[in-house]
Protein backbone atom coordinates (compact mmCIF):
# COMPACT_ATOMS: atom_id res chain seq x y z
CA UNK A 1 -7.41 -102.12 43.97
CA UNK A 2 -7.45 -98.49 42.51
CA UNK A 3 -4.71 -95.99 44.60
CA UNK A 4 -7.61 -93.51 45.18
CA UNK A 5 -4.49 -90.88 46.79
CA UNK A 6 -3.03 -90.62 43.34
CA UNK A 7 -6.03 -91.27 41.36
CA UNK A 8 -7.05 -87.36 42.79
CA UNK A 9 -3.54 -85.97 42.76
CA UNK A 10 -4.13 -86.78 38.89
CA UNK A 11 -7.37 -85.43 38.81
CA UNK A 12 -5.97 -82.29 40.66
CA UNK A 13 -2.95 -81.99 37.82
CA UNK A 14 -5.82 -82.16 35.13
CA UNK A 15 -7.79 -79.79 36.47
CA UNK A 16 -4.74 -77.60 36.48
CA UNK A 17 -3.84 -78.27 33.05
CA UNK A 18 -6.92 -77.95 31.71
CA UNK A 19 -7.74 -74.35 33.45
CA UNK A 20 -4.29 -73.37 32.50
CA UNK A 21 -5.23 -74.02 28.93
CA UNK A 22 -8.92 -72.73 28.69
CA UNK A 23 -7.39 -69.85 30.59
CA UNK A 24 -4.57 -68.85 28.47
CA UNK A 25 -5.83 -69.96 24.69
CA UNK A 26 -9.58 -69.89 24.92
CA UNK A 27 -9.77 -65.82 26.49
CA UNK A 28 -11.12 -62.79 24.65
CA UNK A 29 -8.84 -60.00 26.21
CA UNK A 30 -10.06 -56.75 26.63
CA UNK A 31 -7.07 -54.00 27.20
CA UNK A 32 -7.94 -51.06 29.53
CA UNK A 33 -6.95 -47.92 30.29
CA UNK A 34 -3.00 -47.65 31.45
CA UNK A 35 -1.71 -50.99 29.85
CA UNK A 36 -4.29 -52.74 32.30
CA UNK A 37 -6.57 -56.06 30.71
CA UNK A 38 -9.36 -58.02 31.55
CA UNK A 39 -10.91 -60.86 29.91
CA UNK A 40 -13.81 -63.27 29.00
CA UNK A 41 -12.87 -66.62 29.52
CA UNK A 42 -14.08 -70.36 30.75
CA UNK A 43 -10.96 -70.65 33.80
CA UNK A 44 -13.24 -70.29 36.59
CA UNK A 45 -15.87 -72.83 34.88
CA UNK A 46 -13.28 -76.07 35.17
CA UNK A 47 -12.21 -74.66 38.69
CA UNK A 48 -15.69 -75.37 39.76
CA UNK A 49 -16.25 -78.54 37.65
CA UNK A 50 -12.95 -79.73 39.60
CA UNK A 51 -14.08 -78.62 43.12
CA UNK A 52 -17.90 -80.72 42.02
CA UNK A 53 -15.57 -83.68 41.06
CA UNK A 54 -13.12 -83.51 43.70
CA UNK A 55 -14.19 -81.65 46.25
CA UNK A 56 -13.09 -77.69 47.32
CA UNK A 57 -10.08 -78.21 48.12
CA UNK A 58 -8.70 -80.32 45.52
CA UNK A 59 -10.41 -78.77 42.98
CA UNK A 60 -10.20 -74.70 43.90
CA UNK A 61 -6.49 -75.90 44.17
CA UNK A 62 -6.24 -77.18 40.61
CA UNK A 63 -8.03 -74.00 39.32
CA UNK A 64 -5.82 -71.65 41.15
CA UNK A 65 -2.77 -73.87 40.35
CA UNK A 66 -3.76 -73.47 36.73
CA UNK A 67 -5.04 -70.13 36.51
CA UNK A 68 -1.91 -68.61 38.77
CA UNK A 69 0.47 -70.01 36.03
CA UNK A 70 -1.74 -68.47 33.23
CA UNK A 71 -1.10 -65.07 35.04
CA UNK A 72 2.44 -65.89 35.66
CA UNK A 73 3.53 -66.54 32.10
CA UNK A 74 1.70 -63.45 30.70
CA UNK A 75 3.38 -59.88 31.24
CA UNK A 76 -0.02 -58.22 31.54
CA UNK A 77 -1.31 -60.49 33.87
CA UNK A 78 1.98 -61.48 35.90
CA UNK A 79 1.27 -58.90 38.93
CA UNK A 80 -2.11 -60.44 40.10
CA UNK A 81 -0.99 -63.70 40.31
CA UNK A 82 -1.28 -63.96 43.70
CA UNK A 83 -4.81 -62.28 43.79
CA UNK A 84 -5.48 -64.86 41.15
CA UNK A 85 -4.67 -67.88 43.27
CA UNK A 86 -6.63 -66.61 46.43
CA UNK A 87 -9.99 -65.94 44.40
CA UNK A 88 -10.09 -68.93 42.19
CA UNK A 89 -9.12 -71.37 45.27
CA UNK A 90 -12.05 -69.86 47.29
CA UNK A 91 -14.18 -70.22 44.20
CA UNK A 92 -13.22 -74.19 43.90
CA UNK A 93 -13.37 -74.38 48.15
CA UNK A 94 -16.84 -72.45 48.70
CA UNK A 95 -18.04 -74.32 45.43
CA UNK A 96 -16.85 -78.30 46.71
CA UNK A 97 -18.44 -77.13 50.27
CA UNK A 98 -21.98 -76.47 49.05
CA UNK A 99 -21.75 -79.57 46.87
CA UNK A 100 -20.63 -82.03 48.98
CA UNK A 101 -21.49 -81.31 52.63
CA UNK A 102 -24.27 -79.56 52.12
CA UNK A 103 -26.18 -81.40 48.69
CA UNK A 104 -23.88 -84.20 49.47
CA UNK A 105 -23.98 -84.76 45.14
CA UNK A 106 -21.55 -87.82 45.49
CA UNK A 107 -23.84 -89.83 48.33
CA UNK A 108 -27.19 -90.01 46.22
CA UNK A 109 -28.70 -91.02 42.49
CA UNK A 110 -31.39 -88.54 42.51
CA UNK A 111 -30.28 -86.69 39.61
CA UNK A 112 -33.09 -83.91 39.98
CA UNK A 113 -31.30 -83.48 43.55
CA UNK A 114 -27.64 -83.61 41.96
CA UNK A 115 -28.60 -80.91 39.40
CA UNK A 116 -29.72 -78.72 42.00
CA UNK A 117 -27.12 -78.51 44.04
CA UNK A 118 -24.45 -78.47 41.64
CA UNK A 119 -26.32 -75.65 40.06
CA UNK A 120 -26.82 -73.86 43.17
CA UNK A 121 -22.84 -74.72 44.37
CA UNK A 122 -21.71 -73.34 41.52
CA UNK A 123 -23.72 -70.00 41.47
CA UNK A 124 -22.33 -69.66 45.09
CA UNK A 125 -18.89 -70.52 44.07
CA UNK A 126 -19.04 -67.44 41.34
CA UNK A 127 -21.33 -65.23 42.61
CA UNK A 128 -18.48 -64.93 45.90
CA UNK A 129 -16.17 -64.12 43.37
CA UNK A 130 -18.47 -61.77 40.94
CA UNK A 131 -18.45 -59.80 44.44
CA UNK A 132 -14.80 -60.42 45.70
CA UNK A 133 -12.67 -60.53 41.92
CA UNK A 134 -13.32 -56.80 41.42
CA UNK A 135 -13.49 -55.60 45.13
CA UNK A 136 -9.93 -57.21 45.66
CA UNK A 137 -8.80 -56.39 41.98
CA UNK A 138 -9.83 -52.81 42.92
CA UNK A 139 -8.24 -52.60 46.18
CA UNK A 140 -5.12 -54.46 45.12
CA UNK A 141 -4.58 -52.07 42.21
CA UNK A 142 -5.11 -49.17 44.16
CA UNK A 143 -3.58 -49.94 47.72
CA UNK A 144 -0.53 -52.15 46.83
CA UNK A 145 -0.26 -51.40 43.49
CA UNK A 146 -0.90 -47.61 43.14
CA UNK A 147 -3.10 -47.23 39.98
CA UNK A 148 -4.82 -44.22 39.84
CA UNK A 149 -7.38 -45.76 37.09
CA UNK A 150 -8.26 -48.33 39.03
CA UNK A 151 -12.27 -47.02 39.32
CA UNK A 152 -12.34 -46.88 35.99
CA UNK A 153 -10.61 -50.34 35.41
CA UNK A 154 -13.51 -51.81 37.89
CA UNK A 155 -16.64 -51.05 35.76
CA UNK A 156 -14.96 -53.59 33.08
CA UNK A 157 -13.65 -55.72 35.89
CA UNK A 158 -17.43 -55.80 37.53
CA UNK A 159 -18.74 -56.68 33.48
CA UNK A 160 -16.15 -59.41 32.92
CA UNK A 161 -16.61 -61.05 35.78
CA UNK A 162 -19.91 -61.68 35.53
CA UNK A 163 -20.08 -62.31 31.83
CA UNK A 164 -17.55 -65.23 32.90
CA UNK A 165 -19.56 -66.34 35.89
CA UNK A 166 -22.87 -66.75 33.77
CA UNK A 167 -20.98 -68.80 31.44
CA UNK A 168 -18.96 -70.81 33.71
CA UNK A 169 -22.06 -71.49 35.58
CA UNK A 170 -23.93 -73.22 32.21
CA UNK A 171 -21.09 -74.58 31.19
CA UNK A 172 -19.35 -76.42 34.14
CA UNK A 173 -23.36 -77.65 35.05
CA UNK A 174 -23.99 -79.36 31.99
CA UNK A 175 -20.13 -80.60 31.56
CA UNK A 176 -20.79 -82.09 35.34
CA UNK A 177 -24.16 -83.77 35.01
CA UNK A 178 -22.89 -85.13 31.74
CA UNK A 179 -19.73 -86.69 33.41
CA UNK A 180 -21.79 -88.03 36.20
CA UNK A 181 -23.21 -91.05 34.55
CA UNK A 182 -19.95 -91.71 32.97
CA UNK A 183 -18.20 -91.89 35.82
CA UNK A 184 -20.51 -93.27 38.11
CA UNK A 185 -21.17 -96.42 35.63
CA UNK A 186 -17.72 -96.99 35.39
CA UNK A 187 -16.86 -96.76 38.81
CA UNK A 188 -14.74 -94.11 38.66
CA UNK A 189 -17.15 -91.55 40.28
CA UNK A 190 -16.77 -92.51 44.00
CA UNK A 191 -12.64 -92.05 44.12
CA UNK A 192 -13.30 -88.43 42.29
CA UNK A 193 -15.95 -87.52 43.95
CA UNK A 194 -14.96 -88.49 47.50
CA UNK A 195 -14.91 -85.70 49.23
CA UNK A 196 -12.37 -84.44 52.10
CA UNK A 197 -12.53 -81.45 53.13
């Protein structure tokens, strides 16, 4: 009988490895004005490939896990870490939510059905934080921070995001419904993809 309790809390450190990595090594960075950077990168795409596999919570808390340490162990980035953490575990939460309570992609075959909502979850996981990553960046800078670029640093903020939520979007969609047959024959799909929250 399969421990399905550490089966996720390994699914949970891969996710956090593996946004970690595709975080850190796999970014374009873009420096800004005042020693400020933003990037293009695939983090936020196996955030929401973990929250469709795992469910929100499990998975927005691998991608925030991951991407958080990315920030922490880079001098540029090291100051939003918290920010960091809060956006990409709401991307992984609202993303699991859509998925699994509402298009409920673990409890059905229907793969027209699973595309759909995993499509859809994951344009509502990034569009919340195409609107929220630069609004909070913005603020943060500003507010706690003090940055007196900080409209200029949104424009490029507002551009990276979305560049990375189109491509996170594609990617972790066609990662996802390419995994789903795998792990669905080999039984491995129903302990991932149980959802809990």
């Amino acid at each position: 009988m399969r421990n399905e309790k550490l089966l996720k809390m390994v699914m949970t450190a891969l996710m956090a490895a593996l946004s970690y990595v595709v975080f850190t090594f796999l970014q374009i960075k873009i420096t800004l004005p005042g020693g400020d950077a933003t990037s293009i990168h695939l983090g936020n795409a196996v955030c929401v490939l973990g929250a469709l596999l795992l469910g929100g919570v499990l998975g927005g808390l691998g991608g925030a896990i991951g991407m958080t340490i990315g920030d922490l162990l880079d001098p540029v980035y090291i100051i939003y870490a918290p920010k960091t953490f809060i956006l990409k575990f709401c991307i992984g939460l609202i993303t699991g939510i859509i998925a699994h309570r509402c298009g409920k992609i673990t409890k059905t075959n229907d793969r027209k059905k699973i595309f759909k909502w995993t499509l859809l979850a994951s344009i509502c996981g990034l569009g919340f934080n195409v609107i929220f990553d630069p609004l909070f960046g913005y603020f943060y800078k500003r507010v706690l921070l003090g940055k007196a670029a900080a409209e200029v640093v949104l424009t490029w903020n507002i551009a990276a995001t979305s560049i990375n939520a189109v491509l996170s979007v594609i990617v972790s969609v066609i990662v996802y419904m390419a995994l789903y047959p795998v792990l669905k024959k080999s039984g491995l799909f129903p302990a991932v993809g149980k959802e809990e929250n």
